[in-house]
PDB file of N, CA and C in Angstrom:
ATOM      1  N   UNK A   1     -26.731 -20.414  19.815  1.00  0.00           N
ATOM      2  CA  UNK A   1     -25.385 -19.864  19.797  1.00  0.00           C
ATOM      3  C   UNK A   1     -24.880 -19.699  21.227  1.00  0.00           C
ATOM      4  N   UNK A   2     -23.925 -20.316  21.415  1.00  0.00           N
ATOM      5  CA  UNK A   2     -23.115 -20.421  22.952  1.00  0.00           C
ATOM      6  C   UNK A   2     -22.557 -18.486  22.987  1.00  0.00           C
ATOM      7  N   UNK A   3     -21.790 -18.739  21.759  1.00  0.00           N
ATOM      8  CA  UNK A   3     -21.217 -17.381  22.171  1.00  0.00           C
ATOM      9  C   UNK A   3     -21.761 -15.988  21.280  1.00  0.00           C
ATOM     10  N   UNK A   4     -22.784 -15.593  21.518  1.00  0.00           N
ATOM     11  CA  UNK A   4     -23.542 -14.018  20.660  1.00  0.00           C
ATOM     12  C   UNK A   4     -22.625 -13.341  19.862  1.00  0.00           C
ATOM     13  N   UNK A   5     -21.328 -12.966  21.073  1.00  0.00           N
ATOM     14  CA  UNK A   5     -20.514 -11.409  20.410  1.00  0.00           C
ATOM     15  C   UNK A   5     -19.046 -11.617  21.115  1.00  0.00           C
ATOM     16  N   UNK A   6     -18.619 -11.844  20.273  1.00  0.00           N
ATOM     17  CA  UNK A   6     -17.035 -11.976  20.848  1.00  0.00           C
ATOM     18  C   UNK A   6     -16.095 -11.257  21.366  1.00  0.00           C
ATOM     19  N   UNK A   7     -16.949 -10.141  21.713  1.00  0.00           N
ATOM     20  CA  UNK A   7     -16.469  -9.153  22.686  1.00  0.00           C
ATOM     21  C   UNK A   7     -16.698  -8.066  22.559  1.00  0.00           C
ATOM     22  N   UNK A   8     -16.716  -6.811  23.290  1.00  0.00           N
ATOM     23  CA  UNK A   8     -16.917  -5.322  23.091  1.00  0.00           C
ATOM     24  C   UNK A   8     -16.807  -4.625  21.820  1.00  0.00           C
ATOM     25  N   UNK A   9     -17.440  -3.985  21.242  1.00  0.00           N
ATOM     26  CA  UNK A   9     -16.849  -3.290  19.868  1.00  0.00           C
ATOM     27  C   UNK A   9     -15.770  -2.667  19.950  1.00  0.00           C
ATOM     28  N   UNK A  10     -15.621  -1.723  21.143  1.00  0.00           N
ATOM     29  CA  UNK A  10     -14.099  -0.838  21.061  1.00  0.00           C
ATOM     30  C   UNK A  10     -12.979  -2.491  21.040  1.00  0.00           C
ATOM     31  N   UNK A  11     -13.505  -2.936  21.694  1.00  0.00           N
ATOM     32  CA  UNK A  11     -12.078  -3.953  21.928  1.00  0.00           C
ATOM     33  C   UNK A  11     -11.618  -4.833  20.317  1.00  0.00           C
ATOM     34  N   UNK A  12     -12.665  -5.316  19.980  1.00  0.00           N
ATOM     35  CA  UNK A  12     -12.582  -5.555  18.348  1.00  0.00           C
ATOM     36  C   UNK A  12     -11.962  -4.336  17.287  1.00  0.00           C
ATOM     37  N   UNK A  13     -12.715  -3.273  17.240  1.00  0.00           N
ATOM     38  CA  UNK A  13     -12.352  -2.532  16.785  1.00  0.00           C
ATOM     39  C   UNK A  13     -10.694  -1.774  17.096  1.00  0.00           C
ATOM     40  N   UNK A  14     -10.679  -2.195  18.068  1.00  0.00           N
ATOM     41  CA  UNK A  14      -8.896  -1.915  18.743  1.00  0.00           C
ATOM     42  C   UNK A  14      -8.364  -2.656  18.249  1.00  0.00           C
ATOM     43  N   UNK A  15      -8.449  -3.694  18.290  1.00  0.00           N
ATOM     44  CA  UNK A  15      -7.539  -5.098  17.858  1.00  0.00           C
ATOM     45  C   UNK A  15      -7.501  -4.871  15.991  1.00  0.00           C
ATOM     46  N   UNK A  16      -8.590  -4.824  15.654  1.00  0.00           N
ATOM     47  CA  UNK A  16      -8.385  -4.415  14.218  1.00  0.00           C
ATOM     48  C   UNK A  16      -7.440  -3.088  13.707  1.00  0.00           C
ATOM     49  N   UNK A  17      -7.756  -1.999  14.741  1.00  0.00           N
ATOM     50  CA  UNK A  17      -6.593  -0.598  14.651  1.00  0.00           C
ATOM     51  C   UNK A  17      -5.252  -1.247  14.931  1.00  0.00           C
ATOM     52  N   UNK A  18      -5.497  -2.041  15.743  1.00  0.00           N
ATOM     53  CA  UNK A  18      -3.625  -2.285  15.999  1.00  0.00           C
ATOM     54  C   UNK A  18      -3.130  -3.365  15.327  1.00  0.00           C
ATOM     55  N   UNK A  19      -3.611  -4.476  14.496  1.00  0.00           N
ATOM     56  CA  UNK A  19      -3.120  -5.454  13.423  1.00  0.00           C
ATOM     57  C   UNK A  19      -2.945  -4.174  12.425  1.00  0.00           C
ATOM     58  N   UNK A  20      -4.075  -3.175  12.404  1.00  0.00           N
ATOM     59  CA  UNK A  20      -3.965  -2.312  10.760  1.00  0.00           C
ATOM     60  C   UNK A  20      -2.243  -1.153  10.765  1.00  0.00           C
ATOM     61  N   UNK A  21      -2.128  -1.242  12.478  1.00  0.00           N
ATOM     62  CA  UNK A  21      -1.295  -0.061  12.433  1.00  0.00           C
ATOM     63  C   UNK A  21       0.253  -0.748  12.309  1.00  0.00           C
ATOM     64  N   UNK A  22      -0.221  -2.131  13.117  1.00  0.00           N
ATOM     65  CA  UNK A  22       1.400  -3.114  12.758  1.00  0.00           C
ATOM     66  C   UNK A  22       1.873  -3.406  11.591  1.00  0.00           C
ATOM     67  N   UNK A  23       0.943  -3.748  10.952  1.00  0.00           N
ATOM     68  CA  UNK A  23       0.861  -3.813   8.786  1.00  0.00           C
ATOM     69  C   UNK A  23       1.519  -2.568   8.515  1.00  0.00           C
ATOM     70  N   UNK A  24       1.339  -1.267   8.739  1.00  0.00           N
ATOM     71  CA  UNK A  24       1.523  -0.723   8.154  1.00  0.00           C
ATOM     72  C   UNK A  24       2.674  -0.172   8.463  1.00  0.00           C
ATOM     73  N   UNK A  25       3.213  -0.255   9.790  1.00  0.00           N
ATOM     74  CA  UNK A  25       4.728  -0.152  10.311  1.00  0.00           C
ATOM     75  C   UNK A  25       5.546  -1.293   9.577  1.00  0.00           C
ATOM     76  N   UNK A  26       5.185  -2.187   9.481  1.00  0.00           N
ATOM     77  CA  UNK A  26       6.163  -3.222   8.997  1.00  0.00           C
ATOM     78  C   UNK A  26       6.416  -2.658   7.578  1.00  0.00           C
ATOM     79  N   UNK A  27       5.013  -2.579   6.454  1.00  0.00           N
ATOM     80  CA  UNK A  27       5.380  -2.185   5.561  1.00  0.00           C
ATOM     81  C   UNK A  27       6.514  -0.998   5.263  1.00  0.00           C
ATOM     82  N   UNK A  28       6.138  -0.468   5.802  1.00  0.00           N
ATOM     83  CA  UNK A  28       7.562   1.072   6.012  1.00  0.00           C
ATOM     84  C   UNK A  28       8.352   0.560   6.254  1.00  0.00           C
ATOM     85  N   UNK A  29       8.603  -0.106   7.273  1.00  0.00           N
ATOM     86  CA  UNK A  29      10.104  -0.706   7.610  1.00  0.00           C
ATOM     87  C   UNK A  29      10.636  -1.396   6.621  1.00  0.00           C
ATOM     88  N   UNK A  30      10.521  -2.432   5.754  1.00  0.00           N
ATOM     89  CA  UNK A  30      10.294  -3.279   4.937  1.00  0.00           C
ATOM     90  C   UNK A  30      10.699  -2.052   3.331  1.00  0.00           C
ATOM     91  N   UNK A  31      10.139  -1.093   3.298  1.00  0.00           N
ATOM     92  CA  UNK A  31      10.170  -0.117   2.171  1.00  0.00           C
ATOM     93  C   UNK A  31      11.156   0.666   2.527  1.00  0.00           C
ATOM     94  N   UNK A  32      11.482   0.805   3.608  1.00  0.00           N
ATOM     95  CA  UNK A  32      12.636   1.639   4.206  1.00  0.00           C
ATOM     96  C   UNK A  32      14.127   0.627   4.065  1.00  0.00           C
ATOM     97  N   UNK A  33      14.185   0.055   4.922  1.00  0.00           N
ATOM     98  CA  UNK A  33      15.370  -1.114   4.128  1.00  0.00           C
ATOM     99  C   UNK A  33      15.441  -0.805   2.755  1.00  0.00           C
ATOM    100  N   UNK A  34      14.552  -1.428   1.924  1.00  0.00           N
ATOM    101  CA  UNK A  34      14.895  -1.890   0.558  1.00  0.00           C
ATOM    102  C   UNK A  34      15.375  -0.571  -0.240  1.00  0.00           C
ATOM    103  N   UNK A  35      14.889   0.618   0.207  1.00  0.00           N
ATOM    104  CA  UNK A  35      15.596   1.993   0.025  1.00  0.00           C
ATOM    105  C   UNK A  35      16.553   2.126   0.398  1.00  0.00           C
ATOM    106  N   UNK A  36      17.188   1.806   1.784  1.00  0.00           N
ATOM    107  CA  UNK A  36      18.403   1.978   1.944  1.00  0.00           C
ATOM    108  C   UNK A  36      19.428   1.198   0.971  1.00  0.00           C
ATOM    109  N   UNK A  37      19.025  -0.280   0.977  1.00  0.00           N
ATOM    110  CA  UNK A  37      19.960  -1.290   0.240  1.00  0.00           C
ATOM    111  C   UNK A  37      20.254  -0.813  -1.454  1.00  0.00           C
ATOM    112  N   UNK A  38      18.804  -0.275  -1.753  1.00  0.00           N
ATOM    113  CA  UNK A  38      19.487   0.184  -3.036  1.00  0.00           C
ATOM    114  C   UNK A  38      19.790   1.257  -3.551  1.00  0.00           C
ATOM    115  N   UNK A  39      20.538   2.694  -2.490  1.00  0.00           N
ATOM    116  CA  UNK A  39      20.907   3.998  -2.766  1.00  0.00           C
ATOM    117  C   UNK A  39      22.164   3.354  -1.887  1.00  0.00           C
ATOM    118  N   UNK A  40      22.412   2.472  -1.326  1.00  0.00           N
ATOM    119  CA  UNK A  40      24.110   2.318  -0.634  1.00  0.00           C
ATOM    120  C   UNK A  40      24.751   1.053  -1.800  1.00  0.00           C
TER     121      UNK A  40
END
């Protein structure tokens, strides 16, 4: 194996917190619109 570990755990584990935390902003945003569009 050329490459063992594809990098630091915090840094993986960061990158996974911040795809998980962008998902879940979008989703809100995304649920937030569609609330607005259908009470106006």
């Amino acid at each position: 194996m050329a490459n063992p570990a594809p990098g630091p755990l915090w840094r993986r584990l960061g990158w996974m917190l911040a795809i998980w935390l962008a998902s879940v902003l979008s989703l809100g945003a995304v649920a937030g619109v569609i609330r607005w569009w259908l009470h106006h």
